[in-house]
Protein backbone atom coordinates (compact mmCIF):
# COMPACT_ATOMS: atom_id res chain seq x y z
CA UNK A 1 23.62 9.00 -3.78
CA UNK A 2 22.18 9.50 -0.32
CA UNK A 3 24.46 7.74 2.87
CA UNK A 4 22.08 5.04 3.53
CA UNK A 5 22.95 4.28 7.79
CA UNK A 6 22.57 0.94 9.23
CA UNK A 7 20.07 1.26 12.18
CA UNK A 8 20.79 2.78 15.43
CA UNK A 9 22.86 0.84 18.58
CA UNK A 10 22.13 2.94 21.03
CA UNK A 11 24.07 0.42 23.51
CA UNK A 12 27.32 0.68 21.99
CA UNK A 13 27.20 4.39 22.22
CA UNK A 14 26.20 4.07 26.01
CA UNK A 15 29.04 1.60 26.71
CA UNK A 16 31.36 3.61 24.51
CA UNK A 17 31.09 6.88 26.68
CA UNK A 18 29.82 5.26 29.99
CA UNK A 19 33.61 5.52 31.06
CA UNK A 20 34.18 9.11 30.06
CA UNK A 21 33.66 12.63 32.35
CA UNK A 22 31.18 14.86 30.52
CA UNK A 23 34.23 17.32 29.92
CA UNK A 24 35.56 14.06 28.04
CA UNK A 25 32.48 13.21 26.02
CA UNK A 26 33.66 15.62 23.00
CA UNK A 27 36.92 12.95 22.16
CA UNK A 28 34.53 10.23 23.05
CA UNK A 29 32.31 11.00 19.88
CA UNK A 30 35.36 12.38 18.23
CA UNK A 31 36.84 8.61 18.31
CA UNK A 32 33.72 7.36 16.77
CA UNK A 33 34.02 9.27 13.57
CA UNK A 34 37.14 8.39 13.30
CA UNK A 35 36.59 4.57 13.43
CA UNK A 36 34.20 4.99 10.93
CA UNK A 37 30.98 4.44 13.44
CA UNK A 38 29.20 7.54 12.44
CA UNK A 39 26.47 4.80 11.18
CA UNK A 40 25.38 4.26 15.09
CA UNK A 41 23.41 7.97 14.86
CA UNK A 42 23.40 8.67 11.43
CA UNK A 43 20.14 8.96 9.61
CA UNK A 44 20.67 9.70 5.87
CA UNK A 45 18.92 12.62 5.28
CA UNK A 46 17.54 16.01 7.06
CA UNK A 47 15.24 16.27 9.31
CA UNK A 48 11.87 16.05 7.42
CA UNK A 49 10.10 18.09 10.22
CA UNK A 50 12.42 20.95 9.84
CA UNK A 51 11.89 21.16 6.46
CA UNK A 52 7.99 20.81 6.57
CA UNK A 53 7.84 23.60 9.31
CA UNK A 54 10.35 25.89 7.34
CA UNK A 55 8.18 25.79 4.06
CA UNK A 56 4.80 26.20 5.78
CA UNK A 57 5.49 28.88 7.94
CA UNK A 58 7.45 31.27 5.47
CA UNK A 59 6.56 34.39 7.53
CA UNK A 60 8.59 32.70 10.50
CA UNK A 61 11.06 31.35 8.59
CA UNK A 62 12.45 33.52 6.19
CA UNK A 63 15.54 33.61 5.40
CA UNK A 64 15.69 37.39 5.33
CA UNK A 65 15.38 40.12 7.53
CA UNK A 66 13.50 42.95 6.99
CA UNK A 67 16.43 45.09 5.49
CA UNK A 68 17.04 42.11 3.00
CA UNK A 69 19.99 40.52 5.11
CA UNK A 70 20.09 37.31 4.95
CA UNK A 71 19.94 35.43 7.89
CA UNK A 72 22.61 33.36 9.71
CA UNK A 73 21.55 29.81 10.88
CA UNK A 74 23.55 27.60 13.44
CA UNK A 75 23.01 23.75 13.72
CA UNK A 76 25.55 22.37 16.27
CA UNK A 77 26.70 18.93 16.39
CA UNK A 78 25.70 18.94 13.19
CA UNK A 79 27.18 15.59 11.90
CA UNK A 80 27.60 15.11 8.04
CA UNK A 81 25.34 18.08 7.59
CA UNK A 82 22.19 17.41 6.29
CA UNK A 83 20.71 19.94 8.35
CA UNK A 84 23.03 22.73 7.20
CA UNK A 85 22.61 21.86 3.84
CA UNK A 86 18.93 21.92 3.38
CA UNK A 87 18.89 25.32 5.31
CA UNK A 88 21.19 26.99 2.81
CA UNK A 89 19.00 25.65 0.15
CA UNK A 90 16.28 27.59 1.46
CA UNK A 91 18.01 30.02 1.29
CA UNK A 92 19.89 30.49 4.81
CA UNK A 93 23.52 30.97 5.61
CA UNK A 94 24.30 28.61 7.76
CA UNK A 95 27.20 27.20 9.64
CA UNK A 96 27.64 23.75 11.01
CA UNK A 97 29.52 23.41 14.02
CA UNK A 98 30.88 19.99 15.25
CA UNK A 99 33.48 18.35 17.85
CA UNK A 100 35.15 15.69 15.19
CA UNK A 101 37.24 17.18 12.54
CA UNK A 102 36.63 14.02 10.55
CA UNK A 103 32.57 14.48 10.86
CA UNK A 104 33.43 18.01 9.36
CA UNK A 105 35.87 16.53 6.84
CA UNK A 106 32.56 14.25 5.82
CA UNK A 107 30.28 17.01 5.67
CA UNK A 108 32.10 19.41 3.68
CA UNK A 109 32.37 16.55 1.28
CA UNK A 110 28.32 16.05 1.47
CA UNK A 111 28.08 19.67 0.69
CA UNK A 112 30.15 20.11 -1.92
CA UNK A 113 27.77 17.60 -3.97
CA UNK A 114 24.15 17.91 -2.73
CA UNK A 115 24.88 22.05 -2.83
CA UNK A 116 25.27 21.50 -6.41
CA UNK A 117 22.61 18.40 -7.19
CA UNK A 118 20.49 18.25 -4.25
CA UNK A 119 18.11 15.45 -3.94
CA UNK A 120 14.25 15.62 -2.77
CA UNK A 121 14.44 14.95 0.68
CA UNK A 122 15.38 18.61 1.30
CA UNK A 123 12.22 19.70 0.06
CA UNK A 124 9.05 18.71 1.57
CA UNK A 125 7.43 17.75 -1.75
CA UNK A 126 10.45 15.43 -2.55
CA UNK A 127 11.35 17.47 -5.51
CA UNK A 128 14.36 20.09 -5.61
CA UNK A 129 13.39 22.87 -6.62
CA UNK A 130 16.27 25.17 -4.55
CA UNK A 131 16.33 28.93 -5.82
CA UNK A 132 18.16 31.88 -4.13
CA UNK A 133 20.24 29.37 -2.10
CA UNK A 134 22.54 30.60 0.98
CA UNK A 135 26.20 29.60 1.88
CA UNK A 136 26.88 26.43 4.21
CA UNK A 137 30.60 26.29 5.96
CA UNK A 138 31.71 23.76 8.62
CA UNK A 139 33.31 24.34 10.98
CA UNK A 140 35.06 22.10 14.16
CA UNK A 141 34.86 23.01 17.83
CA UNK A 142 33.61 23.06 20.61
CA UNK A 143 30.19 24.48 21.42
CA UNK A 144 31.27 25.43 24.85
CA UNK A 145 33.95 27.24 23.49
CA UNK A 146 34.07 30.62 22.07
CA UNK A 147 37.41 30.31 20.04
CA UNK A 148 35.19 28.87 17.21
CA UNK A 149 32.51 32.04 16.92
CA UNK A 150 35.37 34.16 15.12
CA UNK A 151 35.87 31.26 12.22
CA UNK A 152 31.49 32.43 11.99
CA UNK A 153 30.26 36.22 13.45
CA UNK A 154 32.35 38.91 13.96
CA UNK A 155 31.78 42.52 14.72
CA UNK A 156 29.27 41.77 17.62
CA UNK A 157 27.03 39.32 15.55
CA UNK A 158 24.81 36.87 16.80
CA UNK A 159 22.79 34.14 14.88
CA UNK A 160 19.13 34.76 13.66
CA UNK A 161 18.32 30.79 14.07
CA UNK A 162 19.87 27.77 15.84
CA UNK A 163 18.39 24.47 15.28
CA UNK A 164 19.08 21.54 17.43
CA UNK A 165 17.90 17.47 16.67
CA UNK A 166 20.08 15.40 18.87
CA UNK A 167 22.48 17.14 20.39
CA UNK A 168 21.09 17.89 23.73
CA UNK A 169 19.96 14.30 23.84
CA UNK A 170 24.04 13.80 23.18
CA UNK A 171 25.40 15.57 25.99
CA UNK A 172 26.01 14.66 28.94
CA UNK A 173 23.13 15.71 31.56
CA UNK A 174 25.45 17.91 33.97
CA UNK A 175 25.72 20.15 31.07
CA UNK A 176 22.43 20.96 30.30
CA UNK A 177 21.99 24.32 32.11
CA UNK A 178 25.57 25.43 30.32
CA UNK A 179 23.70 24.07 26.63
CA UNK A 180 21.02 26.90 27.64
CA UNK A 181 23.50 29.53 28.23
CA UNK A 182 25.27 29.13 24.97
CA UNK A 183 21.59 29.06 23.19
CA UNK A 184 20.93 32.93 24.32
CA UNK A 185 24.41 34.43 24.03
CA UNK A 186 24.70 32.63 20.31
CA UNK A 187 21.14 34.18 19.69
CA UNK A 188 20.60 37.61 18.86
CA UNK A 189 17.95 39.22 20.45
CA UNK A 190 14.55 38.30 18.92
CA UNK A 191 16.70 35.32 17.64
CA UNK A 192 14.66 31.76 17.04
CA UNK A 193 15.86 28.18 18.66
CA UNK A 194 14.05 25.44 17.50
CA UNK A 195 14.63 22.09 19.33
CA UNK A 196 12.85 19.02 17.88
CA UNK A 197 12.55 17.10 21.26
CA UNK A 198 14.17 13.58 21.37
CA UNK A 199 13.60 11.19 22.42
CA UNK A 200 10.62 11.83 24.63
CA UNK A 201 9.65 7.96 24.87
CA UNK A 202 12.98 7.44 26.77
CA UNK A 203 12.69 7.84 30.43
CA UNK A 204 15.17 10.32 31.52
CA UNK A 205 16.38 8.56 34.38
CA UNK A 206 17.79 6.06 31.78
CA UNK A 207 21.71 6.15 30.72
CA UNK A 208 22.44 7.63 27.32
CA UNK A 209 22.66 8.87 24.84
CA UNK A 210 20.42 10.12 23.96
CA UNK A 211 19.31 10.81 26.67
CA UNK A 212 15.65 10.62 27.95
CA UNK A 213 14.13 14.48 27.34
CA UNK A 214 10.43 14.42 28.07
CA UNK A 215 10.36 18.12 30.88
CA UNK A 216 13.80 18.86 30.09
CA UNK A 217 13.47 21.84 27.40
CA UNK A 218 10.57 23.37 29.09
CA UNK A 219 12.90 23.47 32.49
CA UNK A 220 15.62 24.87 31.06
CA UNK A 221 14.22 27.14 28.34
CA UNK A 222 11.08 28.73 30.24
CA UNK A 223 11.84 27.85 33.52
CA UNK A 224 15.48 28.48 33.75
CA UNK A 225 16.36 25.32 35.23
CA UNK A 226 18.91 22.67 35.66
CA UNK A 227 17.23 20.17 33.10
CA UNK A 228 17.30 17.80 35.72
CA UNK A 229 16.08 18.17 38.73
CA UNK A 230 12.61 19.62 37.92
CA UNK A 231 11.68 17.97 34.58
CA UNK A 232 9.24 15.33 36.10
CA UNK A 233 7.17 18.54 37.34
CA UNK A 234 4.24 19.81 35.38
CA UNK A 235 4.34 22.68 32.90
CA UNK A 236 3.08 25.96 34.31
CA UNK A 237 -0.54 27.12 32.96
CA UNK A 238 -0.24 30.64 30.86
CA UNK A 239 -0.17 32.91 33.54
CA UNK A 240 2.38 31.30 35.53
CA UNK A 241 4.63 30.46 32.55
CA UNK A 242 4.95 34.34 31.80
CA UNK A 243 6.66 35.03 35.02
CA UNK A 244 9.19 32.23 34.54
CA UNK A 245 12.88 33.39 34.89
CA UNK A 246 14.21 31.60 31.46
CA UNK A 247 15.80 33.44 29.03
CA UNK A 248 13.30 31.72 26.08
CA UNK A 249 8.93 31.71 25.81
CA UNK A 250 7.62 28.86 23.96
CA UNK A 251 6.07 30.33 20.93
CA UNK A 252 5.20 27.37 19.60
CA UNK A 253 4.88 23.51 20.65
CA UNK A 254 3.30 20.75 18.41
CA UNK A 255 3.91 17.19 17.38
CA UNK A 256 5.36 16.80 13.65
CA UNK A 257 3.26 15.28 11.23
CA UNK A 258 6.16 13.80 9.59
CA UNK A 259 9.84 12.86 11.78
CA UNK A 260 12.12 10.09 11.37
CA UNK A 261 10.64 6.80 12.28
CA UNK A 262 12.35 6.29 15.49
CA UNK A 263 10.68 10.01 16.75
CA UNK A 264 7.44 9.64 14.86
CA UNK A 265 4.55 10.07 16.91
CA UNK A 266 6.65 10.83 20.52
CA UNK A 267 8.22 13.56 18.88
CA UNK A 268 7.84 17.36 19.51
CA UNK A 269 8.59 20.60 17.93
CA UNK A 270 9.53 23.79 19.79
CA UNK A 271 10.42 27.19 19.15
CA UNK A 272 11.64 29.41 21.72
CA UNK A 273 12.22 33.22 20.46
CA UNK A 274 14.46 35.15 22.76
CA UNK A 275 12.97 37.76 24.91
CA UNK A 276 13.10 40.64 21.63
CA UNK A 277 11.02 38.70 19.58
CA UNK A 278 8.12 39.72 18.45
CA UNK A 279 6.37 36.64 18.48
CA UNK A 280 7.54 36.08 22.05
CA UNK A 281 4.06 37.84 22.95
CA UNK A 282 4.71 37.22 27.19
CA UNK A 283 7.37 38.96 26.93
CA UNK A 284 6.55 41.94 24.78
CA UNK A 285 3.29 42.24 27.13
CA UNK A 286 5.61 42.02 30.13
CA UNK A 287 7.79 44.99 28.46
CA UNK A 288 4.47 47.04 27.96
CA UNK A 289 4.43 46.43 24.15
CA UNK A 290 1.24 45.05 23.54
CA UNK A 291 -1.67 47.99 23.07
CA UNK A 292 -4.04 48.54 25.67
CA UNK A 293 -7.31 48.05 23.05
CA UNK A 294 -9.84 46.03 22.85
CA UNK A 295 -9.04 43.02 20.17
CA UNK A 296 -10.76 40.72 18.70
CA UNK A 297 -9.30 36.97 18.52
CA UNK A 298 -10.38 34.97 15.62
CA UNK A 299 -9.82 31.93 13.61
CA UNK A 300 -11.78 29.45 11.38
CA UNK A 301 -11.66 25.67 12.67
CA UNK A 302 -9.52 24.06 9.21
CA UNK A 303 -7.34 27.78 8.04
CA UNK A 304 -5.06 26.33 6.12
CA UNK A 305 -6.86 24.03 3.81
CA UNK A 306 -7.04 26.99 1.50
CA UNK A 307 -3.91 27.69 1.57
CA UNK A 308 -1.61 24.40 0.91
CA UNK A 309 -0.71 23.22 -2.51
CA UNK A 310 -3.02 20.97 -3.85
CA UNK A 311 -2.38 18.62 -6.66
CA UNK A 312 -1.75 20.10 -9.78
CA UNK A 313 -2.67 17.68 -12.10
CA UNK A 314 -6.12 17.24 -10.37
CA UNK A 315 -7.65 20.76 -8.42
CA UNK A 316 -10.35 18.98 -6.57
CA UNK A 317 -8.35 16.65 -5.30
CA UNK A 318 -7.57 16.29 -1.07
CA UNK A 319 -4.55 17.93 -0.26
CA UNK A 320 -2.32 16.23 2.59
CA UNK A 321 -4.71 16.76 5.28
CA UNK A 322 -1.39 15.95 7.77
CA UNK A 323 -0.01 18.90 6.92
CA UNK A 324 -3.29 20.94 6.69
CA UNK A 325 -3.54 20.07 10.33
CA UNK A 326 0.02 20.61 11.61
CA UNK A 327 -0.51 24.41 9.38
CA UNK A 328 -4.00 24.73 11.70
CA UNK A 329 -2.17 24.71 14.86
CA UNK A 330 1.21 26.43 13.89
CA UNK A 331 0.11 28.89 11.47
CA UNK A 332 -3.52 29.61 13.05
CA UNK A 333 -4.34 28.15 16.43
CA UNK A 334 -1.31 28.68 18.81
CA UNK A 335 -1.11 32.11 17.19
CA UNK A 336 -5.14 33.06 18.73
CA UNK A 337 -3.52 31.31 21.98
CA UNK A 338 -0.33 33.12 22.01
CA UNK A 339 -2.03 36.82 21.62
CA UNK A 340 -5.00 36.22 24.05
CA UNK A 341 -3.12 35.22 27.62
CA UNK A 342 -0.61 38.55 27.69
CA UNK A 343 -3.86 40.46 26.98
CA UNK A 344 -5.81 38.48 29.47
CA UNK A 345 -2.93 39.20 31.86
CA UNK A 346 -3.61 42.62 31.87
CA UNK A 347 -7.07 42.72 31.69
CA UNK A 348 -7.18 44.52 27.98
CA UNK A 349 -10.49 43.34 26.86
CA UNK A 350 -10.09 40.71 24.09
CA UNK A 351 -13.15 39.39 22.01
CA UNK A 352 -12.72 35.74 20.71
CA UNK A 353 -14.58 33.45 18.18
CA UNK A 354 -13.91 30.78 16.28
CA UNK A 355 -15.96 30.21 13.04
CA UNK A 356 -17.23 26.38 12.29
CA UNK A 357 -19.63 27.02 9.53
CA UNK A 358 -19.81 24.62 6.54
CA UNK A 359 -22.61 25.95 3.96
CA UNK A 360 -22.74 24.55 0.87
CA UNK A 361 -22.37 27.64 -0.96
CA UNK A 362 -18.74 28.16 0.52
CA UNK A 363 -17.75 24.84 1.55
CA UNK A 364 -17.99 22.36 -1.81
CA UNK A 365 -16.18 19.53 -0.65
CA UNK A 366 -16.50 18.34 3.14
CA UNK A 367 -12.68 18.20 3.24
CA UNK A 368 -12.46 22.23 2.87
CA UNK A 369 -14.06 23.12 6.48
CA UNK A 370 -14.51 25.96 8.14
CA UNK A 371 -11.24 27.42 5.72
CA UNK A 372 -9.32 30.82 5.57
CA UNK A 373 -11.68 33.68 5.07
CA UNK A 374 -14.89 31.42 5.13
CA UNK A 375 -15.96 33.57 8.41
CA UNK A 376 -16.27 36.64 6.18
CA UNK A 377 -19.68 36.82 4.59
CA UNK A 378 -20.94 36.13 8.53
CA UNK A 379 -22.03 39.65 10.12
CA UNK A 380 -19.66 39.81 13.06
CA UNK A 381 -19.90 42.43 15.70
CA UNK A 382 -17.51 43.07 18.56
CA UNK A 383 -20.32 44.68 21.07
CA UNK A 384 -19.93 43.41 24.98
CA UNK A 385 -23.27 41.22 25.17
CA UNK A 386 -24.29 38.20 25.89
CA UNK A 387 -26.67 36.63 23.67
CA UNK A 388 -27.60 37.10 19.98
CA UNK A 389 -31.61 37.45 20.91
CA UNK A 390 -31.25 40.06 17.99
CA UNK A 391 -30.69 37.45 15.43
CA UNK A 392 -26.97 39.17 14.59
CA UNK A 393 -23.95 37.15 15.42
CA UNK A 394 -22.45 39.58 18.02
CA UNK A 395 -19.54 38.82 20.26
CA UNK A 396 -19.45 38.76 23.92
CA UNK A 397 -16.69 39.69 25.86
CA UNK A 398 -15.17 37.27 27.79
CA UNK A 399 -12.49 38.77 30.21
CA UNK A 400 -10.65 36.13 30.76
CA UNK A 401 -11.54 34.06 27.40
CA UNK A 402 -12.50 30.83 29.45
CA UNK A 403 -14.55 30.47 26.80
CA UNK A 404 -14.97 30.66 23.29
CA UNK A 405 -17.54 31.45 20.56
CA UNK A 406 -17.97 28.91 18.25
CA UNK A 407 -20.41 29.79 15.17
CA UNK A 408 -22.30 27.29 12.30
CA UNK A 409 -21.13 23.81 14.47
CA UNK A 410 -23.46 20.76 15.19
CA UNK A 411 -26.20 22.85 12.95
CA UNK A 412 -26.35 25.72 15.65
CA UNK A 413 -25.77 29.35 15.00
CA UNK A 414 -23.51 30.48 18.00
CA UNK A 415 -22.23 27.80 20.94
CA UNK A 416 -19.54 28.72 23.68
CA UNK A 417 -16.87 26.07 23.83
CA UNK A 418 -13.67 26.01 26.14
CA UNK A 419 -10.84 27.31 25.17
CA UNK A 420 -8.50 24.46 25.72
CA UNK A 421 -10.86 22.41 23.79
CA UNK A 422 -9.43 24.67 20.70
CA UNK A 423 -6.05 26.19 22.05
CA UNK A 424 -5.08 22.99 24.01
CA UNK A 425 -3.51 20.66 21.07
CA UNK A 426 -0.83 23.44 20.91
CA UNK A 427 0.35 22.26 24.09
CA UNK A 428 -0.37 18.70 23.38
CA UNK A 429 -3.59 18.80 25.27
CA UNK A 430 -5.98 16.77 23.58
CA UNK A 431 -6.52 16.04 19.74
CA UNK A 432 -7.56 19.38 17.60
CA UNK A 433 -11.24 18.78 16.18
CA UNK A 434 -10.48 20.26 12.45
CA UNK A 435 -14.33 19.51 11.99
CA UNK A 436 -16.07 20.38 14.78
């Protein structure tokens, strides 16, 4: 049976460690588990975003590396370990890490049954369905620590992914810079943190916990700040960003579809590769690894309709168009962004389009878009012009892609469209037009 928690009291847990240093908030949250309080945070069940994002971007997310090791996951203050647990059944192996021996004492327990029986909320169809499952230990400490790392790596090692829900939000604010620290010596280089931000409806001048977060990751990840200071500040533009002093790039930013009701809609998901990574495209432009070619840019305006499960039991029925959406702007969209601004940076000529066509011959149901490999019957060119007088869809260069080719929208063959108009949602500017 799943831990069903009564709702959050987020003023109990104020007044509770109000009193306390922030060296002394670890016993603080320690004394709750062992008065049996854990119900003023707990939630019942793993983070449904994590588990959407993990099984719709598989090439991100696997639990393998390329030489068939698996990888090793960290979620700190990890609680009774629902986290943990629906990581290994995907096949991580994963370690949870918390200050209360008791919470640890409760997890293991958790483990030891959903491991063997797990229910549907790990898997973001509701059914279980794990195969190839990792290992899942617990262990107690002290993130600021390192006498717990041995009990985990040895030999050097580092972890391939840490995942954090609300433990920033936990600790106390003065520790913030020291929580950043940890993140890239824990991380091995080209190692992924993912942070689902909360709560960013909470204004951070507020006592917690949580504690307010809206500016806080982007100061401390990108820009290398304090978390505190700074956070009220805007976000650098592209160009900026890429000269930032942090030791993580944002490689990808997007509200959740799905999150736990008191999240939902405020909610946001990062990932933040270390400097190695090769989706960390700043920096591997920065360290001269991108090629100095010309490249074309592309996507189609709804990708990844083609490519979700639809329902089996009827094949012309809508998929969940929530996730087809969060999949266009993961998967497609904030990939287009991510490669064009390094190249821009450098002047490397880049060609980009974006293809908006919906003919009945390829697009049967109005649902389907502009999908995955739609754009291919088009005749596409990659010649430096500027019109299409010759009645072939060519593509202009624009140096610094202000702009964007948009083909087969509002009934007209070729339009140019801003770029933040399609590359904006992934930095929650605007709404993406899946339809445009």
């Amino acid at each position: 049976m799943a831990h069903t928690p009564n709702p959050p009291v987020q003023g109990r847990l104020i007044s509770h460690l109000a009193e306390r240093s922030a060296e002394d908030q670890g016993s603080g949250w320690s004394a709750l588990w062992d008065s049996n309080e854990s119900d003023l945070w707990d939630r019942g069940s793993p983070s449904i975003a994590l588990v959407d994002v993990i099984e719709q971007q598989k090439d991100i997310f696997s639990p393998f590396t390329p030489d068939r090791r698996r990888k090793r996951a960290l979620v700190p203050g990890c609680g009774r370990g629902y986290d943990p647990v629906m990581l290994a059944l995907h096949g991580f192996d994963v370690y949870g890490l918390d200050i209360s021996a008791t919470g640890v004492s409760e997890a293991r327990k958790y483990a030891s049954s959903e491991m063997q029986s797990p229910q549907g909320y790990n898997f973001s169809s509701g059914t279980a369905k794990a195969a190839n499952i990792g290992n899942v230990k617990f262990i107690a400490g002290d993130f600021f620590s390192s006498e717990w790392e041995s009990e985990a790596l040895r030999d050097g090692e580092k972890f391939d992914l840490i995942y954090d829900y609300t433990f920033l939000c936990a600790l106390h604010p003065s520790v913030r810079q020291k929580w950043a620290e940890r993140m890239s010596h824990l991380l091995h280089p080209g190692g992924l943190l993912v942070c689902l931000e909360f709560p960013m409806y909470k204004d951070p001048s507020l006592p917690g916990p949580p504690w307010g977060l809206k500016g806080v990751h982007w100061d401390l990840l990108a820009r290398g700040g304090d978390g505190i200071r700074n956070i009220a500040e805007e976000e650098e533009d592209d160009a900026k960003a890429a000269k930032l002093t942090g030791q993580f790039r944002r490689a990808h930013y997007f509200r959740p579809a799905r999150s736990y009701p008191s999240g939902k809609g405020t909610d946001m998901l990062t990932s933040c590769p270390t400097s190695a990574s090769f989706w960390d495209y700043p920096a591997c432009s920065a360290a001269g690894k991108v090629a100095h070619r010309p490249a074309i840019v592309f996507n189609c305006a709804n990708e990844h309709t083609s490519l979700i499960t639809y329902p089996v039991d009827n094949l012309t029925a809508v998929p969940d168009l929530a996730a087809v959406l969060e999949g266009d702007l993961t998967d497609w969209v904030s990939r287009t962004a991510n490669s064009t601004l390094p190249r821009n940076q450098q002047n490397i000529p880049v060609y980009r389009y974006q293809h908006a066509g919906q003919y009945p011959n390829l697009n049967p149901f109005r649902w389907l878009g502009a999908y995955h490999a739609s754009d291919l019957p088009m005749n596409v060119g990659s010649y430096p012009i500027h019109d299409c007088s010759d009645g072939s869809l060519l593509i202009p260069q624009l140096p610094l892609v202000a702009k964007v080719l948009r083909f087969g929208a509002d009934g007209k063959a070729v339009q140019q469209v801003d770029r933040v108009e399609i590359d904006g949602p992934c930095r929650g500017i605007r709404k993406y037009d899946q339809f445009p």
